[in-house]
Protein backbone atom coordinates (compact mmCIF):
# COMPACT_ATOMS: atom_id res chain seq x y z
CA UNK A 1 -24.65 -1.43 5.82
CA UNK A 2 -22.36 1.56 5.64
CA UNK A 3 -18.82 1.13 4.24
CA UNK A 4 -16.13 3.88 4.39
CA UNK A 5 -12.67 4.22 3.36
CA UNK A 6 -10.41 6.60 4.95
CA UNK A 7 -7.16 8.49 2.63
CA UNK A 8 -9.63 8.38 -0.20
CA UNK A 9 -8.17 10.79 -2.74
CA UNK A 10 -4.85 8.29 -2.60
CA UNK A 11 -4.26 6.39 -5.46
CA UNK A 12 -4.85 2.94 -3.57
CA UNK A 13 -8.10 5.39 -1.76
CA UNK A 14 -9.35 5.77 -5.21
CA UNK A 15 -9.28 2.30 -6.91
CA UNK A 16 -10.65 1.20 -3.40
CA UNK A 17 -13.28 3.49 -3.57
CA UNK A 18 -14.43 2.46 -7.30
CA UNK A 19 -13.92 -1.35 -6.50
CA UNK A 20 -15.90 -0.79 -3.49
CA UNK A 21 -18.69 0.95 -5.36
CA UNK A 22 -18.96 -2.08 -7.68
CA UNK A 23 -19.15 -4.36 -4.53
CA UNK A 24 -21.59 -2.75 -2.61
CA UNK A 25 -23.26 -0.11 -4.77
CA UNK A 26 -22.74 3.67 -4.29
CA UNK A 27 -25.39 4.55 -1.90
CA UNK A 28 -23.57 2.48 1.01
CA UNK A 29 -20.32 3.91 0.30
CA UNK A 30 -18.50 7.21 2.37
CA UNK A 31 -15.01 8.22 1.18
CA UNK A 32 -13.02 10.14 4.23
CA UNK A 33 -11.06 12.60 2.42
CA UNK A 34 -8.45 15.44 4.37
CA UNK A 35 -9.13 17.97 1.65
CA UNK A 36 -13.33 17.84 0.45
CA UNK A 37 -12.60 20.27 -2.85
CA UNK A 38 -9.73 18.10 -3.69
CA UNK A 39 -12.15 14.43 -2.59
CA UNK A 40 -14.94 15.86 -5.25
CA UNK A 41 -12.78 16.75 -7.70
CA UNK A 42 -11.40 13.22 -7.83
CA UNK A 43 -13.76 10.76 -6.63
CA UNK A 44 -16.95 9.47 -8.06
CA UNK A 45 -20.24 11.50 -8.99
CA UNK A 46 -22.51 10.64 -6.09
CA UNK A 47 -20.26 9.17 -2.93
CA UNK A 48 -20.75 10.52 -0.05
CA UNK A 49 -17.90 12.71 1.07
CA UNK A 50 -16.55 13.22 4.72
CA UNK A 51 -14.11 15.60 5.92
CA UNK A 52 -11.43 13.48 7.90
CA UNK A 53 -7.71 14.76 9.33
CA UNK A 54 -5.96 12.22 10.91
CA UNK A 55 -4.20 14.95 12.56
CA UNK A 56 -7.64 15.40 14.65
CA UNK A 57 -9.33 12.50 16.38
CA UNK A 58 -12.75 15.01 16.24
CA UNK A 59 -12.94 15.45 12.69
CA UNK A 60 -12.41 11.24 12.20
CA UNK A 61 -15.03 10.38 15.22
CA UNK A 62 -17.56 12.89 13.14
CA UNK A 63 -16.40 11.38 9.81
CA UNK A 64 -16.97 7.67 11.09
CA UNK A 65 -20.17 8.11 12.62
CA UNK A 66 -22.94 5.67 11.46
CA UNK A 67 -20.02 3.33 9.25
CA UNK A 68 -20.63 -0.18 9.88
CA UNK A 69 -17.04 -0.89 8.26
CA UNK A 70 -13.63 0.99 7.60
CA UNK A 71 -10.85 0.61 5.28
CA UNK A 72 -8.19 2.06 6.94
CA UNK A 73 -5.32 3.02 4.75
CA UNK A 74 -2.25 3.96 6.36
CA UNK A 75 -0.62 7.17 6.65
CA UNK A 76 2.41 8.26 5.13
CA UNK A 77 5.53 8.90 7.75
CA UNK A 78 7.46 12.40 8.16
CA UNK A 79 3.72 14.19 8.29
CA UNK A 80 3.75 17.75 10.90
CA UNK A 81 2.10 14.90 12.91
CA UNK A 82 3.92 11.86 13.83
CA UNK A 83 2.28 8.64 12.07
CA UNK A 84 1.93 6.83 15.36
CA UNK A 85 0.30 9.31 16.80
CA UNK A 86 -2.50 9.81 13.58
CA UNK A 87 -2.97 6.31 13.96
CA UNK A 88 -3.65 6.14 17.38
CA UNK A 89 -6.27 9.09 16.28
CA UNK A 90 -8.27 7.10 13.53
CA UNK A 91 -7.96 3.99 15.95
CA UNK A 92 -9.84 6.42 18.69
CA UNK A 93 -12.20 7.12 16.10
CA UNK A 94 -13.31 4.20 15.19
CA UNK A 95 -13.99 2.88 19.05
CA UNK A 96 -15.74 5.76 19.59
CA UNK A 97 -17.88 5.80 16.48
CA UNK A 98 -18.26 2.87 16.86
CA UNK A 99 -17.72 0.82 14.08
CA UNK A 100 -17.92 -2.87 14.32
CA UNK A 101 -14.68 -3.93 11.51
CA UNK A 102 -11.61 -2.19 10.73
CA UNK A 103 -9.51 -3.69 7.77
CA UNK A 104 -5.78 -2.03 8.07
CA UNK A 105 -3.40 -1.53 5.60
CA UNK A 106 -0.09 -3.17 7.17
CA UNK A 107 3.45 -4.37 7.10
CA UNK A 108 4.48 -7.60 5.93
CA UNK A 109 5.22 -9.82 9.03
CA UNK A 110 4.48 -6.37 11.36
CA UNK A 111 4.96 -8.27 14.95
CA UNK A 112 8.27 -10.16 14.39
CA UNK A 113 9.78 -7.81 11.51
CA UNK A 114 13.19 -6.36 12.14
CA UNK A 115 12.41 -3.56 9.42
CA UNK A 116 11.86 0.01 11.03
CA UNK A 117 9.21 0.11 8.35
CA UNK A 118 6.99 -1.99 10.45
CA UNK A 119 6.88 0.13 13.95
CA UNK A 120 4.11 1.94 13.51
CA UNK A 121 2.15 -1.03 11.46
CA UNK A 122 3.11 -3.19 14.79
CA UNK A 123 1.43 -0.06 17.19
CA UNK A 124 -1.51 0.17 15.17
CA UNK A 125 -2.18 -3.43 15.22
CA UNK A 126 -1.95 -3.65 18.45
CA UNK A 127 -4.17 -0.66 19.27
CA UNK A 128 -6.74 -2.18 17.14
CA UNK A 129 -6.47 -5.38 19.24
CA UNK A 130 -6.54 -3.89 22.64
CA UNK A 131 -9.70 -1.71 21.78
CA UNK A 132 -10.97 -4.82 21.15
CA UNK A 133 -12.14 -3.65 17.54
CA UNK A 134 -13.18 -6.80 14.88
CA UNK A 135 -10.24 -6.40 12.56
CA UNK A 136 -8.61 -7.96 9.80
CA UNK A 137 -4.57 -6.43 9.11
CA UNK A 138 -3.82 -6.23 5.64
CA UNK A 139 -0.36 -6.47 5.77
CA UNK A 140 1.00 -5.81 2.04
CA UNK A 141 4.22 -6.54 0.26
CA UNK A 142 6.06 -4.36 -2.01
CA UNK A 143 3.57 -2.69 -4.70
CA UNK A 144 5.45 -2.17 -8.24
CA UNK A 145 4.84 0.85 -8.69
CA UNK A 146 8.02 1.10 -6.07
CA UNK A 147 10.29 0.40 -8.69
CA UNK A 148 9.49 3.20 -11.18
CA UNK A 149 13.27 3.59 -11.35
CA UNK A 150 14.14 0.61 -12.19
CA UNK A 151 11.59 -0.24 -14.76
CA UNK A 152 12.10 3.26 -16.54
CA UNK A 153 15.65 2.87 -16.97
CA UNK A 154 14.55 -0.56 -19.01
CA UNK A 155 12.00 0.92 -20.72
CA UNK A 156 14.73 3.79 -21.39
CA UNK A 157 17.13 0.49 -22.97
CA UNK A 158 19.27 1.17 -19.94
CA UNK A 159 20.87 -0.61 -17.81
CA UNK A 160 19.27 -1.61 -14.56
CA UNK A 161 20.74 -1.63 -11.32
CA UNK A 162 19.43 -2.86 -7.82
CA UNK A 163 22.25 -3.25 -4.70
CA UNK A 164 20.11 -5.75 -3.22
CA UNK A 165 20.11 -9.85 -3.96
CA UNK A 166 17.10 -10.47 -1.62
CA UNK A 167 13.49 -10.81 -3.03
CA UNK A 168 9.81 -9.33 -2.47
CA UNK A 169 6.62 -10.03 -3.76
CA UNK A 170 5.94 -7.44 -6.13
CA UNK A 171 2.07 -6.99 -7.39
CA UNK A 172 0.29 -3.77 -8.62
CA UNK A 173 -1.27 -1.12 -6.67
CA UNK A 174 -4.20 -1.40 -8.15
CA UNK A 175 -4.55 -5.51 -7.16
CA UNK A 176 -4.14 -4.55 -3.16
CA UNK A 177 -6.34 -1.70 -2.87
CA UNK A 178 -9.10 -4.12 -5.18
CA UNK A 179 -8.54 -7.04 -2.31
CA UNK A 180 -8.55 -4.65 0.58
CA UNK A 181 -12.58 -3.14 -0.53
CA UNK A 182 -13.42 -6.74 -0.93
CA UNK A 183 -12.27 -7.69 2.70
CA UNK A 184 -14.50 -4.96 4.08
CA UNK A 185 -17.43 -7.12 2.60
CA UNK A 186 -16.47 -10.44 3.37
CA UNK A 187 -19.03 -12.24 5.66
CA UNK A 188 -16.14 -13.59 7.93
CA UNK A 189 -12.74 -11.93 6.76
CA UNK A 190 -9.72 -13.95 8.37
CA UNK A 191 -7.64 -11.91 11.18
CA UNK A 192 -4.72 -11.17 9.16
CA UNK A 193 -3.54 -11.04 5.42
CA UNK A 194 -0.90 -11.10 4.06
CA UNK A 195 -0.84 -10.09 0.80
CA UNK A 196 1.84 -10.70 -1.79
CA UNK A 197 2.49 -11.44 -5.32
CA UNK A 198 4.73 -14.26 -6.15
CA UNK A 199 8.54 -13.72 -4.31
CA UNK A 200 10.83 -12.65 -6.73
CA UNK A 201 14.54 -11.11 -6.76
CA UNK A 202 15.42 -8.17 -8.75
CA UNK A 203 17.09 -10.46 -11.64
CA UNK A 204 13.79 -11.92 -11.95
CA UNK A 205 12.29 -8.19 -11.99
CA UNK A 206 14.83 -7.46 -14.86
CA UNK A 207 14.04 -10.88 -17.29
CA UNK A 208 10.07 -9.75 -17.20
CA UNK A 209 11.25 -6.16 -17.75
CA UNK A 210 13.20 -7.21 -20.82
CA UNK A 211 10.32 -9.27 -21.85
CA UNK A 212 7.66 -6.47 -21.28
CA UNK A 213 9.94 -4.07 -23.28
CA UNK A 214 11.48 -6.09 -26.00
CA UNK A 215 14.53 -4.23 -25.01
CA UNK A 216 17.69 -6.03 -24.66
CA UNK A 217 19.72 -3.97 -21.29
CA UNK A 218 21.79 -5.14 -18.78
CA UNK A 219 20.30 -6.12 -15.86
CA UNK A 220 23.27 -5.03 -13.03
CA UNK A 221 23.71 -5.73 -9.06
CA UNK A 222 26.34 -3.02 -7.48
CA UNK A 223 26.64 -1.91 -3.94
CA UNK A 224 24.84 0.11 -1.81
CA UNK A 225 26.93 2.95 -1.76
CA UNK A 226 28.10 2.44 -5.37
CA UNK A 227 24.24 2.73 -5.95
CA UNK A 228 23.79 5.49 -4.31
CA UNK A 229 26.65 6.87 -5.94
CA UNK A 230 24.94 6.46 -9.18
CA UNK A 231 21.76 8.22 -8.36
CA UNK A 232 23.76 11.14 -7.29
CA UNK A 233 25.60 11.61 -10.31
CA UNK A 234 22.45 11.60 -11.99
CA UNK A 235 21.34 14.58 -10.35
CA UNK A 236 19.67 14.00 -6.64
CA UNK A 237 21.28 15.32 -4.25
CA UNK A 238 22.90 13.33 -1.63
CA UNK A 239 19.44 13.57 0.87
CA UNK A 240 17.21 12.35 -2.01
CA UNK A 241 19.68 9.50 -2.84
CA UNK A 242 20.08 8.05 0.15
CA UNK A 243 16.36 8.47 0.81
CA UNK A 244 15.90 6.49 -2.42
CA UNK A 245 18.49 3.94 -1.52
CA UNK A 246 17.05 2.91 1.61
CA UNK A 247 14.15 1.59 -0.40
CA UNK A 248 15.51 -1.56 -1.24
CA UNK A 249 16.47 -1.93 2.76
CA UNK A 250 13.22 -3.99 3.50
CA UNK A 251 14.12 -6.42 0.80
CA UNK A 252 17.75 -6.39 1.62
CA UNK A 253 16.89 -7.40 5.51
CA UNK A 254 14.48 -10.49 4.40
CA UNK A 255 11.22 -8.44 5.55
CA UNK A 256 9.20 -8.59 2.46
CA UNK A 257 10.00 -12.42 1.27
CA UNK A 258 7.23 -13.85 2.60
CA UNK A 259 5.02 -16.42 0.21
CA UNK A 260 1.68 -16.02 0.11
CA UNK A 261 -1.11 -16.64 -2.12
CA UNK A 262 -3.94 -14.78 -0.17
CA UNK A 263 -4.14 -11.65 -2.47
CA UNK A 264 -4.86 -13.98 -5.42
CA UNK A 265 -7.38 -16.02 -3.23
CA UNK A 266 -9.25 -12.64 -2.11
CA UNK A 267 -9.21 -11.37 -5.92
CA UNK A 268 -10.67 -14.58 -6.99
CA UNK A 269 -7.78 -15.06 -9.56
CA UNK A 270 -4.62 -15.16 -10.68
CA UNK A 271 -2.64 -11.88 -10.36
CA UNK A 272 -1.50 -10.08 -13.55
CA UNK A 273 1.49 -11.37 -14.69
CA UNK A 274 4.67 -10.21 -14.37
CA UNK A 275 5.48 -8.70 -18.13
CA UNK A 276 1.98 -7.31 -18.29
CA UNK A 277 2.00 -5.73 -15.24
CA UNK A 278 4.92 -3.60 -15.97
CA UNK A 279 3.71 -2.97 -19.71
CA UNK A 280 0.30 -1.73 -17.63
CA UNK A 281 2.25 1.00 -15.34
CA UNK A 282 4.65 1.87 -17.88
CA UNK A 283 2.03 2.81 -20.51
């Protein structure tokens, strides 16, 4: 049995890659990379690497060939290519190479959520399902890592500001991308996941970030555009801010507080907590 995993040299790529090794042993494992110089620089001594552009359905059909099963990890928007179209590459790919299981790296919700985040997550799905392909859509919440802001200016024994008072279900990176190389071994993986760690709202966020730090800031809701505001005068520049705004939108608009305890089930264990969690990206 051949397993691959597209977007390799990705941060979530790599811990796949490495949990996935530890799963199902090295010899059954093919990272699809964009870059190869950059994939053997930065992936495990003796994976097999494959030269993969989204941008080109040729290069993934070539990269694909002989894989059993396929992590596919999405794309990041505003490429030279748009991300529906890559996607629609990969997922032309895989038919014709094909492979018998995709497991996709989704949107929270993707067919009924209002959040623009979730229109190319909704396409791909439902490519996937009209090719017919065995699938299961890993449709993941909000990783932590998101909030590097946030949980800096804590760390920093600042205060902390969020414009949102809706919640998400923060968990680390590291816990997604170590559930999504399991599913790709599962016997019979359910149709859809979706993964989350335990819904929280940004006070919540704060009290474990005071707890994690020992530091005793204020923990502050403002508006939008008084948020924005404050990023500005802290030197972006009024593109960046906005861009950086707009990340608490999928909270704000209910998308990503949906409960779940499938993440933990797939790990086989309770998710890091909270406080250690942020002590483990901060340090």
């Amino acid at each position: 049995m051949k397993y691959a995993i597209t977007a390799a040299t990705g941060n979530f790529g790599q811990i796949a890659i490495k949990k996935l090794i530890d799963l199902v042993g090295t010899d059954n494992v093919i990272a699809i990379v964009r870059n190869l110089e950059k994939g053997q620089k930065l992936l495990p001594k003796g994976v097999e690497i494959r030269q993969g552009d989204y941008d080109d359905v040729t290069t993934m059909e070539k990269a694909l060939k002989g894989v059993d099963r396929v992590l596919f990890i999405s794309s990041q928007p505003g490429g030279k290519v748009a991300r529906g179209t890559q996607h629609q590459n990969v997922v032309t790919a895989i038919k014709n190479a094909g492979v018998d299981f995709v497991a996709y790296t989704s949107f929270p919700n993707a067919q009924a959520s209002t959040s623009a985040l979730a229109n190319d997550h909704r396409l791909t799905e439902k490519l996937i399902e009209e090719q017919g392909i065995k699938h299961s859509f890993l449709r993941n919440n909000w990783y932590l890592q998101n909030e590097m802001g946030f949980l800096q200016s804590g760390a920093n024994n600042q205060t902390a500001t969020y414009w949102t008072d809706q919640q998400a279900g923060w968990a680390l990176e590291r816990e997604y991308a170590e559930a999504a190389a399991k599913v790709i071994t599962l016997e019979n993986p359910d149709a859809i996941y979706e993964f989350a760690g335990k819904i929280r709202s940004y006070a919540d966020l704060g009290a474990a970030l005071q707890k994690a730090t020992g530091n005793n800031f204020e923990v502050k809701q403002v508006s939008r555009d008084a948020y924005q505001a404050q990023l500005q005068a802290g030197g972006l520049d009024a593109d960046t801010a906005a861009l950086f705004t707009s990340f608490q939108a999928p909270i704000e608009d209910g998308s990503l507080s949906h409960q779940s305890d499938s993440l933990a089930k797939v790990l086989g264990r309770e998710l890091t907590s909270l406080p250690e969690a942020i002590n483990e990206i901060l340090n």
